[in-house]
Protein backbone atom coordinates (compact mmCIF):
# COMPACT_ATOMS: atom_id res chain seq x y z
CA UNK A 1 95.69 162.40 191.15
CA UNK A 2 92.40 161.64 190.67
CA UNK A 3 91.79 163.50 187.84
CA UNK A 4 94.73 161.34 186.28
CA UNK A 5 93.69 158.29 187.07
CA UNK A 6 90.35 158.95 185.68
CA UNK A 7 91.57 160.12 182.55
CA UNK A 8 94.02 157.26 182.60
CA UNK A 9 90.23 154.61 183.15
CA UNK A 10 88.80 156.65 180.49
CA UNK A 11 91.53 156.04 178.29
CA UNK A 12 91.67 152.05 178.87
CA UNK A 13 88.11 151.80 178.49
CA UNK A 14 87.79 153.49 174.88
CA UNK A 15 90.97 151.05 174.29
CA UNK A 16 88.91 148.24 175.57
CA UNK A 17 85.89 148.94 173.30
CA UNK A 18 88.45 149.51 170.31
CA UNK A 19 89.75 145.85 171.03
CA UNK A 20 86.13 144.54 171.22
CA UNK A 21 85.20 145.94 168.00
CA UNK A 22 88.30 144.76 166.00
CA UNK A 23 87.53 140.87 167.70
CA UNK A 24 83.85 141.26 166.86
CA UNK A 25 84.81 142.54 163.24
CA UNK A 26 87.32 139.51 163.01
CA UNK A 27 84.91 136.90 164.14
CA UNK A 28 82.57 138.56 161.43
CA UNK A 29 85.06 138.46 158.83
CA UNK A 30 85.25 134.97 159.31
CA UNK A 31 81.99 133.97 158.93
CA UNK A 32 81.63 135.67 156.13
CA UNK A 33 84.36 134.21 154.37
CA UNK A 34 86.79 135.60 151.89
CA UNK A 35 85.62 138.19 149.39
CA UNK A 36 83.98 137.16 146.55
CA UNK A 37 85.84 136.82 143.32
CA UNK A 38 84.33 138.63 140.03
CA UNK A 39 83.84 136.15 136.93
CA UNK A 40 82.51 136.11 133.97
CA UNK A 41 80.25 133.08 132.68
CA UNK A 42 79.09 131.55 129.99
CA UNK A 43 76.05 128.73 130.02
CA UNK A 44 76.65 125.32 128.63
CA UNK A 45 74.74 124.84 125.46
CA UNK A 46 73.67 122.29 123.33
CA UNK A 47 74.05 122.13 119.35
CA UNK A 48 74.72 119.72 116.48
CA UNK A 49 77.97 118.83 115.00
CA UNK A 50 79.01 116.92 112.21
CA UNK A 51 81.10 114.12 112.76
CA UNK A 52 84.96 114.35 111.24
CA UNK A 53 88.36 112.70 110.58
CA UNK A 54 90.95 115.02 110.59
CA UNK A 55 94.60 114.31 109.31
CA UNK A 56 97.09 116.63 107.58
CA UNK A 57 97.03 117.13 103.84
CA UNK A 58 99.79 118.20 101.25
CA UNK A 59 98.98 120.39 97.90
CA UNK A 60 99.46 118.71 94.57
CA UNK A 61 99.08 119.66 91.26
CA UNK A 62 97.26 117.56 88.81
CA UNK A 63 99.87 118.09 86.51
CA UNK A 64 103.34 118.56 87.37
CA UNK A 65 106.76 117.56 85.22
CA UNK A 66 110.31 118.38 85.38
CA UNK A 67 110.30 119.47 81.48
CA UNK A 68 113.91 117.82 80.15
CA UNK A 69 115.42 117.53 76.41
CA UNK A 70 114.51 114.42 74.18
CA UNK A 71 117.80 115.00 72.39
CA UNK A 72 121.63 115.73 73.33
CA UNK A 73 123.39 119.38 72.09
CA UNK A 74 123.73 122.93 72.98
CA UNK A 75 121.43 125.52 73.86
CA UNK A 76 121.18 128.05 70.83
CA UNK A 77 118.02 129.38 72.22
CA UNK A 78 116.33 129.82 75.56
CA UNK A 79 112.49 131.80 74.84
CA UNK A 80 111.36 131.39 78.74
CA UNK A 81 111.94 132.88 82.12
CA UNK A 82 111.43 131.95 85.52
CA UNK A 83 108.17 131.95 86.97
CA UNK A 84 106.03 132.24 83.35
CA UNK A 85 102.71 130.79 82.51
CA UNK A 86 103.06 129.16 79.21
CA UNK A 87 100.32 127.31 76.59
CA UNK A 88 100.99 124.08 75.35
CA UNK A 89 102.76 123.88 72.52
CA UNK A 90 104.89 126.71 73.18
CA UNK A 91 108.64 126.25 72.40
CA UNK A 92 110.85 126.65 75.94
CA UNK A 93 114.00 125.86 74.33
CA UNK A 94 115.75 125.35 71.27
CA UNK A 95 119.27 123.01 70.98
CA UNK A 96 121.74 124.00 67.90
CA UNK A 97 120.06 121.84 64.68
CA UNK A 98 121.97 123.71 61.75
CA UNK A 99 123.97 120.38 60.82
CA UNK A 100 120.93 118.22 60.74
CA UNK A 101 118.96 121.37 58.90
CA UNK A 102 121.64 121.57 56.45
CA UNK A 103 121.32 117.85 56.10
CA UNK A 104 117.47 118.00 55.55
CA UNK A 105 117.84 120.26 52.61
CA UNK A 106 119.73 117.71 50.83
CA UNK A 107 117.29 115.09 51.33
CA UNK A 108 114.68 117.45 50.09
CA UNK A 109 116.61 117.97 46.77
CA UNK A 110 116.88 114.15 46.70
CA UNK A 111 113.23 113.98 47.74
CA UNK A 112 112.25 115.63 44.59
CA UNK A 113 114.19 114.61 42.27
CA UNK A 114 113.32 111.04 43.50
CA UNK A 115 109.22 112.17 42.59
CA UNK A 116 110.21 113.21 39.09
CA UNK A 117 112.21 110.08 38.51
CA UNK A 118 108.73 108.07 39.95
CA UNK A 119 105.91 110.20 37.70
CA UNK A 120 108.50 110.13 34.89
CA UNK A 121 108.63 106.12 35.11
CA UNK A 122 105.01 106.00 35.40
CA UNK A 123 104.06 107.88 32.58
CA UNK A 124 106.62 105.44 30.59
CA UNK A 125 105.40 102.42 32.00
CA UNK A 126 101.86 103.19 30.90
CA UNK A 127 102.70 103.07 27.05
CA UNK A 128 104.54 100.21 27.93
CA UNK A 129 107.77 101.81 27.43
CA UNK A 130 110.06 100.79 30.70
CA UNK A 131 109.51 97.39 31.94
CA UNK A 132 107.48 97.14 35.53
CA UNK A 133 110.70 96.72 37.28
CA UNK A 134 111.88 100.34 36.66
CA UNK A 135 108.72 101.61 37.91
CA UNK A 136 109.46 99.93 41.16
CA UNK A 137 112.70 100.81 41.53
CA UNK A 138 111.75 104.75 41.04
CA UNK A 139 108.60 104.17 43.46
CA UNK A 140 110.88 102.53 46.25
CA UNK A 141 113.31 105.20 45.90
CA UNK A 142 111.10 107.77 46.32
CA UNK A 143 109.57 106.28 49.17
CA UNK A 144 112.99 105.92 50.35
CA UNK A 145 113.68 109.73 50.05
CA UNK A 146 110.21 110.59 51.73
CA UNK A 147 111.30 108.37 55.27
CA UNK A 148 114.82 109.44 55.44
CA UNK A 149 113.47 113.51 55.32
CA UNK A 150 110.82 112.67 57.83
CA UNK A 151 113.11 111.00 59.87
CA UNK A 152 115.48 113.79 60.11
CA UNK A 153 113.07 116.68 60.38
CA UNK A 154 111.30 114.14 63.52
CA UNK A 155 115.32 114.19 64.78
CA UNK A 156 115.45 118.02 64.10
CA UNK A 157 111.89 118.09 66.10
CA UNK A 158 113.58 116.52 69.19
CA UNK A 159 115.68 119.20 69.37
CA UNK A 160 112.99 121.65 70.12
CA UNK A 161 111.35 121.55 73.76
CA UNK A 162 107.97 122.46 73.76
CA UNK A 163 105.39 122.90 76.88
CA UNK A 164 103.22 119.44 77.45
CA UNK A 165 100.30 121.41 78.91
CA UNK A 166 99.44 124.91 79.97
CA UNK A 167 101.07 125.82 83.31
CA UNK A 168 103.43 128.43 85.30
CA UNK A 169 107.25 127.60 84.91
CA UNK A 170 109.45 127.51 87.86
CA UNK A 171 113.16 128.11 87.98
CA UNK A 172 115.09 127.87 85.31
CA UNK A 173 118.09 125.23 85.42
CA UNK A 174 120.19 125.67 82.39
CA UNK A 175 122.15 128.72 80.24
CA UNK A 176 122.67 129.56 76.58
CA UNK A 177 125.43 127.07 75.07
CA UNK A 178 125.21 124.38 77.57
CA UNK A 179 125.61 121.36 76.48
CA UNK A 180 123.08 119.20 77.57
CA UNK A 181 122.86 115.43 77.79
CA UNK A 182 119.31 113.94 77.15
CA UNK A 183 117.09 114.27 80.03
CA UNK A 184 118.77 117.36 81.45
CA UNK A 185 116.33 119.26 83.60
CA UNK A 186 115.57 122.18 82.05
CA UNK A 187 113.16 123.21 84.60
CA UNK A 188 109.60 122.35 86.48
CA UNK A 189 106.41 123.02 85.06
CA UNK A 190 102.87 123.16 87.40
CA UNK A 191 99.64 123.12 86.19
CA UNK A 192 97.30 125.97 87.24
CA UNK A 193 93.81 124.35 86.70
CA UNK A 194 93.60 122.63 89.14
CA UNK A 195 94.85 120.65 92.70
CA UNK A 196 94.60 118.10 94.39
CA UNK A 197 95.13 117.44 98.13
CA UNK A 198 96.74 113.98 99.37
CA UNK A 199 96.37 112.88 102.80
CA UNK A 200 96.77 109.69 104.85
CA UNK A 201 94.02 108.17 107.35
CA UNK A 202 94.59 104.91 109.45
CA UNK A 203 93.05 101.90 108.62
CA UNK A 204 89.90 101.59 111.06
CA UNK A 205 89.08 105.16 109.65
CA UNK A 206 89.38 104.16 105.54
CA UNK A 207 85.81 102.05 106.01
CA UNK A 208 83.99 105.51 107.33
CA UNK A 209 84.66 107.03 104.25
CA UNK A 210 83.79 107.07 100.09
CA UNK A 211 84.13 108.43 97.07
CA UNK A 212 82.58 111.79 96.48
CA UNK A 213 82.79 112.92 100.36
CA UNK A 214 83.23 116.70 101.19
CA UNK A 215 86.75 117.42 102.50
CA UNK A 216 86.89 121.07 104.00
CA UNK A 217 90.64 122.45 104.30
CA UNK A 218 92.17 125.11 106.79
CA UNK A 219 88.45 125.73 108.69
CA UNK A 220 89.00 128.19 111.40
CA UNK A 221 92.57 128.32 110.44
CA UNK A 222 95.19 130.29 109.39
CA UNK A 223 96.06 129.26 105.65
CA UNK A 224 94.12 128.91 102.67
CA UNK A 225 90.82 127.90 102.79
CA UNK A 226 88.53 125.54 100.45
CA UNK A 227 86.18 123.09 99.84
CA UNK A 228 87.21 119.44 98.30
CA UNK A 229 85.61 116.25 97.28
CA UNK A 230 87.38 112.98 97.78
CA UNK A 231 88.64 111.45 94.58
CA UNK A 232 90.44 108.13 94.58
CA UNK A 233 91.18 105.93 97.78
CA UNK A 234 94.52 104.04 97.63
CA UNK A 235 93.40 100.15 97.80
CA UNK A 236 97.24 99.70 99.57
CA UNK A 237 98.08 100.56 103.01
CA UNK A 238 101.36 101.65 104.06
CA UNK A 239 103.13 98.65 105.60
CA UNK A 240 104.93 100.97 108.13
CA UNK A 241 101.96 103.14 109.41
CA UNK A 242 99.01 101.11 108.55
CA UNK A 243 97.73 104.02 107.00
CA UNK A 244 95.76 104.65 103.31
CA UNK A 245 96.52 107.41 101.22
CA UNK A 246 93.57 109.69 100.02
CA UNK A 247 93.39 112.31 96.96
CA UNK A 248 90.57 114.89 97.11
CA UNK A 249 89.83 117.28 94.22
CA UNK A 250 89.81 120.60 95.35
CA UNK A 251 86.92 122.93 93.98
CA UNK A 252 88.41 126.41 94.38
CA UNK A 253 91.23 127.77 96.85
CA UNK A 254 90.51 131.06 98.81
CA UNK A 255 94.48 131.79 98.73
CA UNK A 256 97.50 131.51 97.22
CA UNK A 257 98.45 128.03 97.26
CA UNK A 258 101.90 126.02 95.82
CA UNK A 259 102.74 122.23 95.60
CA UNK A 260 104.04 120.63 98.71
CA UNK A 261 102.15 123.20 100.57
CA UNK A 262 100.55 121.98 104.25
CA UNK A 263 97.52 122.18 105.29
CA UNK A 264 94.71 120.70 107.60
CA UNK A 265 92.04 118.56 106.50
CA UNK A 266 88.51 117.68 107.87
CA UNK A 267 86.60 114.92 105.90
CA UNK A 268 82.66 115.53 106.54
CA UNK A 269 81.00 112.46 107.71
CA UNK A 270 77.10 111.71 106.97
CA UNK A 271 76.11 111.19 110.35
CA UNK A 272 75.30 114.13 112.87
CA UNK A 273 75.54 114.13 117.11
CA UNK A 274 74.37 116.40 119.47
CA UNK A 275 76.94 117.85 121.65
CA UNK A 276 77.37 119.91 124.86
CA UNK A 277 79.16 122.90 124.69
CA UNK A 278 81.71 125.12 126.87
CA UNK A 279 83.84 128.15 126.10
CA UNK A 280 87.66 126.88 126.14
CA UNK A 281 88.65 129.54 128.57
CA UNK A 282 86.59 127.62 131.30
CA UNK A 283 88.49 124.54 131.01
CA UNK A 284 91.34 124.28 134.04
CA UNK A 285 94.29 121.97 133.01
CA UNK A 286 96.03 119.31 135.65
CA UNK A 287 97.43 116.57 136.07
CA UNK A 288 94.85 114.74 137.62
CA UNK A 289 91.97 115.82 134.86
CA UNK A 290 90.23 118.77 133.66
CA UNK A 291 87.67 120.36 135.46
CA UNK A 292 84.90 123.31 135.06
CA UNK A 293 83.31 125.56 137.83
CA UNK A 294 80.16 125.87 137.65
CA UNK A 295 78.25 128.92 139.81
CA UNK A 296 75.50 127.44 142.40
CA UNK A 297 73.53 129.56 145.16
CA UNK A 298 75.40 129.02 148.67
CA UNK A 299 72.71 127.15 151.07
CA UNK A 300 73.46 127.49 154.96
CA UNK A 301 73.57 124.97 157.22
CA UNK A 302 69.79 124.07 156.98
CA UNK A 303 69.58 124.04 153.36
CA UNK A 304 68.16 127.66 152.62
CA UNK A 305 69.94 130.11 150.27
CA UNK A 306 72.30 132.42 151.95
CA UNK A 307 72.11 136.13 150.99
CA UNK A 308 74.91 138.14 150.33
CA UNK A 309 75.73 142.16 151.18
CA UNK A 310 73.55 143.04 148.32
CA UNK A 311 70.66 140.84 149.69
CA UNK A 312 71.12 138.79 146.52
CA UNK A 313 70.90 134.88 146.56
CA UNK A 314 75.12 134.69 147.42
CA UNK A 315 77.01 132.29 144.93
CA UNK A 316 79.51 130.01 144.93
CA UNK A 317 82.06 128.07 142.20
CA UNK A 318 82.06 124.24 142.33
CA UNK A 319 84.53 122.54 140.67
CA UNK A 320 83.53 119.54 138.36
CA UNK A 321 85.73 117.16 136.75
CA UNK A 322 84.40 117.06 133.31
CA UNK A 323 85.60 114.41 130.60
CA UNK A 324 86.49 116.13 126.82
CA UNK A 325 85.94 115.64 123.83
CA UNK A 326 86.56 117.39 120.08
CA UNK A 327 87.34 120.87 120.34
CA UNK A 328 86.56 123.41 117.71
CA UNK A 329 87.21 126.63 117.41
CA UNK A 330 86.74 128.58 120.95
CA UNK A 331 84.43 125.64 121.94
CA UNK A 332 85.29 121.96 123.31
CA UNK A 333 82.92 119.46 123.64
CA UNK A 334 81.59 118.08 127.52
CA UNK A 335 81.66 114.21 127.47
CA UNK A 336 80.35 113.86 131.05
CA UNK A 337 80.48 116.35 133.91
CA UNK A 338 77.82 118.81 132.91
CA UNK A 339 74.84 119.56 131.82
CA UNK A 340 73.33 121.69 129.06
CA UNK A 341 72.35 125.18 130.86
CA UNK A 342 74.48 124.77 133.69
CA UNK A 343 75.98 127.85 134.22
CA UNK A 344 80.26 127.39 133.83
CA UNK A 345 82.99 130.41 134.41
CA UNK A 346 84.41 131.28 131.51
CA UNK A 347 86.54 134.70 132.73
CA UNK A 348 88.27 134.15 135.48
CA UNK A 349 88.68 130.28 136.26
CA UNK A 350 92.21 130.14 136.91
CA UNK A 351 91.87 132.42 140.59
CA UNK A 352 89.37 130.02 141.82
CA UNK A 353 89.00 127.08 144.02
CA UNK A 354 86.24 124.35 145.27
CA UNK A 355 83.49 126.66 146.97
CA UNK A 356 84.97 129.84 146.56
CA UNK A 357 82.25 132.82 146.66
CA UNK A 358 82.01 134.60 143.60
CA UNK A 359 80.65 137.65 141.72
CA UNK A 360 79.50 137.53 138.43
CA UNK A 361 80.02 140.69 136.07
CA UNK A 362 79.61 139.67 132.03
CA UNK A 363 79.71 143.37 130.96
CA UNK A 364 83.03 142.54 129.25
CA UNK A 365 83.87 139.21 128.17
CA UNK A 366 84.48 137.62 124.78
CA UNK A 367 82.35 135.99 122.73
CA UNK A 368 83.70 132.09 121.57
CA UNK A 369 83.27 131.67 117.88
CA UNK A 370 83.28 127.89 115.95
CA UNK A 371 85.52 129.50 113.49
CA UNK A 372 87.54 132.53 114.76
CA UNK A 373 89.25 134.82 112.53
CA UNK A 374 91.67 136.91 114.07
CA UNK A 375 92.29 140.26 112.38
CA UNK A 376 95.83 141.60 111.50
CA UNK A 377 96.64 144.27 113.08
């Protein structure tokens, strides 16, 4: 019996000591807090930026027509296709002329014999043969002759559609022996030389700009990309909007590019500001603002540094409620809330809270670019 109820104390008492040691442990536990959290960060940084006014843009060409007949009749000939670049001058289409081409010869004949009759009276008239008013008569009838085959090859003429400019064709609207009624689309024709960009701005943003200004299109995009100059500003706003249209010349397109295509457009103002600078990924959304944490050395009670396991200064987040501004790129500009160097999380935000200790690993992370270009893969 009493070698049981030793056993039975020795038991209770290693159970006792077990108990001790988890309390102890717990108590530790919390003082020490939660485990830290492992982020990556980023510092807040300082450049300059050039001030902008972005709006959306459409492509248009600086020449563009819906080419169309002069002349009713029926398509004998059609010497295009779809989709070809032409020169100007070139014939498109040809519209059945053999009547007024049979006509013309006739008037030729007349033509002719009306010159004869006209160098025969002159010759007459100069040995004073045929009074002066048979000289007239053959002069005006020759003249005659001369403006009615003019006027019928200019109506033969009409019935010939020729290219107004060098372009690329689009679709092509019409068939061999339609008949077509003057100004029958026949189809569109685009310049290539050049485009032009149109966009709208609202009033209290016309005064910031002028004549000549750079207009960059698509930067850090997807879409084609290029460099423009502003080119005309409409004097009218639009009643509705209270917006003024603008039309930059475009320099060169890095892309394929069509009329009535979309694209983004930054005009480049003169003046310059300095910004402050954070990754986007630090940036935590709510409805009650956006906010940053920023990594500070934990102080204890008396206002020394704490150390951590490692017997490294230990670190915490603190949130700040920052105030945005433009954002570019992977980068958005810091209105108010912090400070250039500061150092912000920029992996990692979105498990944090107010004072949470954290870790900070940057062996991985992801560099923020201005203008990102994302690779196909």
């Amino acid at each position: 019996m009493a070698g049981v109820l030793a056993l039975l104390g020795g038991l209770g008492g290693v159970k006792v000591a077990q108990i001790k040691s988890l309390i102890a442990y717990g108590h530790a536990a919390v003082a020490a807090g939660p485990p830290p959290e492992v982020v990556g960060t980023r510092k807040a940084m300082q450049e300059t930026w050039e001030n902008r006014l972005f709006s959306v843009g459409t492509i248009a060409p600086a020449r563009g027509v819906t080419v169309s007949n002069d002349a009713a009749g029926v398509v004998s000939a059609i010497k295009f296709q779809s989709g070809q670049t032409v020169r100007h001058g070139q014939v498109l289409v040809e519209l059945d002329s053999r009547v007024e081409r049979a006509q013309l010869v006739s008037l030729h004949a007349q033509l002719t014999l009306a010159r004869v009759s006209a160098e025969r009276a002159r010759a007459l008239f100069k040995d004073n043969a045929v009074p002066k008013a048979q000289l007239d008569s053959a002069e005006s009838a020759m003249q005659s002759a001369t403006a009615n085959a003019a006027a019928l090859q200019a109506q033969i003429d009409r019935k010939t559609v020729r290219a107004p400019f060098d372009g690329r064709l689009g679709i092509r609207l019409i068939n061999l022996g339609q008949y077509l009624n003057p100004g029958t689309g026949i189809t569109d024709l685009q310049s290539t030389d050049a485009n032009f960009v149109d966009f709208t701005l609202p009033q209290q943003q016309l005064k910031q700009i002028a004549v000549g200004m750079v207009v960059r299109i698509n930067e850090g995009l997807p879409g084609p990309r290029a460099e423009a100059t502003i080119a005309a500003i409409d004097p009218t706003l639009d009643p509705m909007t209270r917006s003024g249209r603008v039309r930059a010349a475009v320099r060169k397109m890095d892309g394929l590019v069509s009329p009535g295509m979309f694209v983004n457009v930054s005009v480049v103002l003169p003046e310059k500001r300095n910004v402050t600078l954070v990754a986007a990924t630090s940036l935590i959304h709510a409805s009650f603002g956006d906010s940053v944490f920023a990594v500070e050395e934990r102080t204890d009670d008396h206002g020394a540094v704490a150390a951590g396991p490692d017997g490294k200064p230990a670190l915490l987040a603190r949130q700040q409620f920052v105030k945005t501004g433009e954002a570019r790129g992977d980068f958005v500009e810091i209105l108010e809330g912090v400070k250039q160097g500061q150092e912000i999380v920029a992996q990692g935000a979105f498990k944090l809270r107010n004072g949470a200790p954290v870790r900070i690993n940057n062996s991985v992370k992801v560099e923020p670019q201005l203008v990102p270009r994302l690779e196909n893969r």
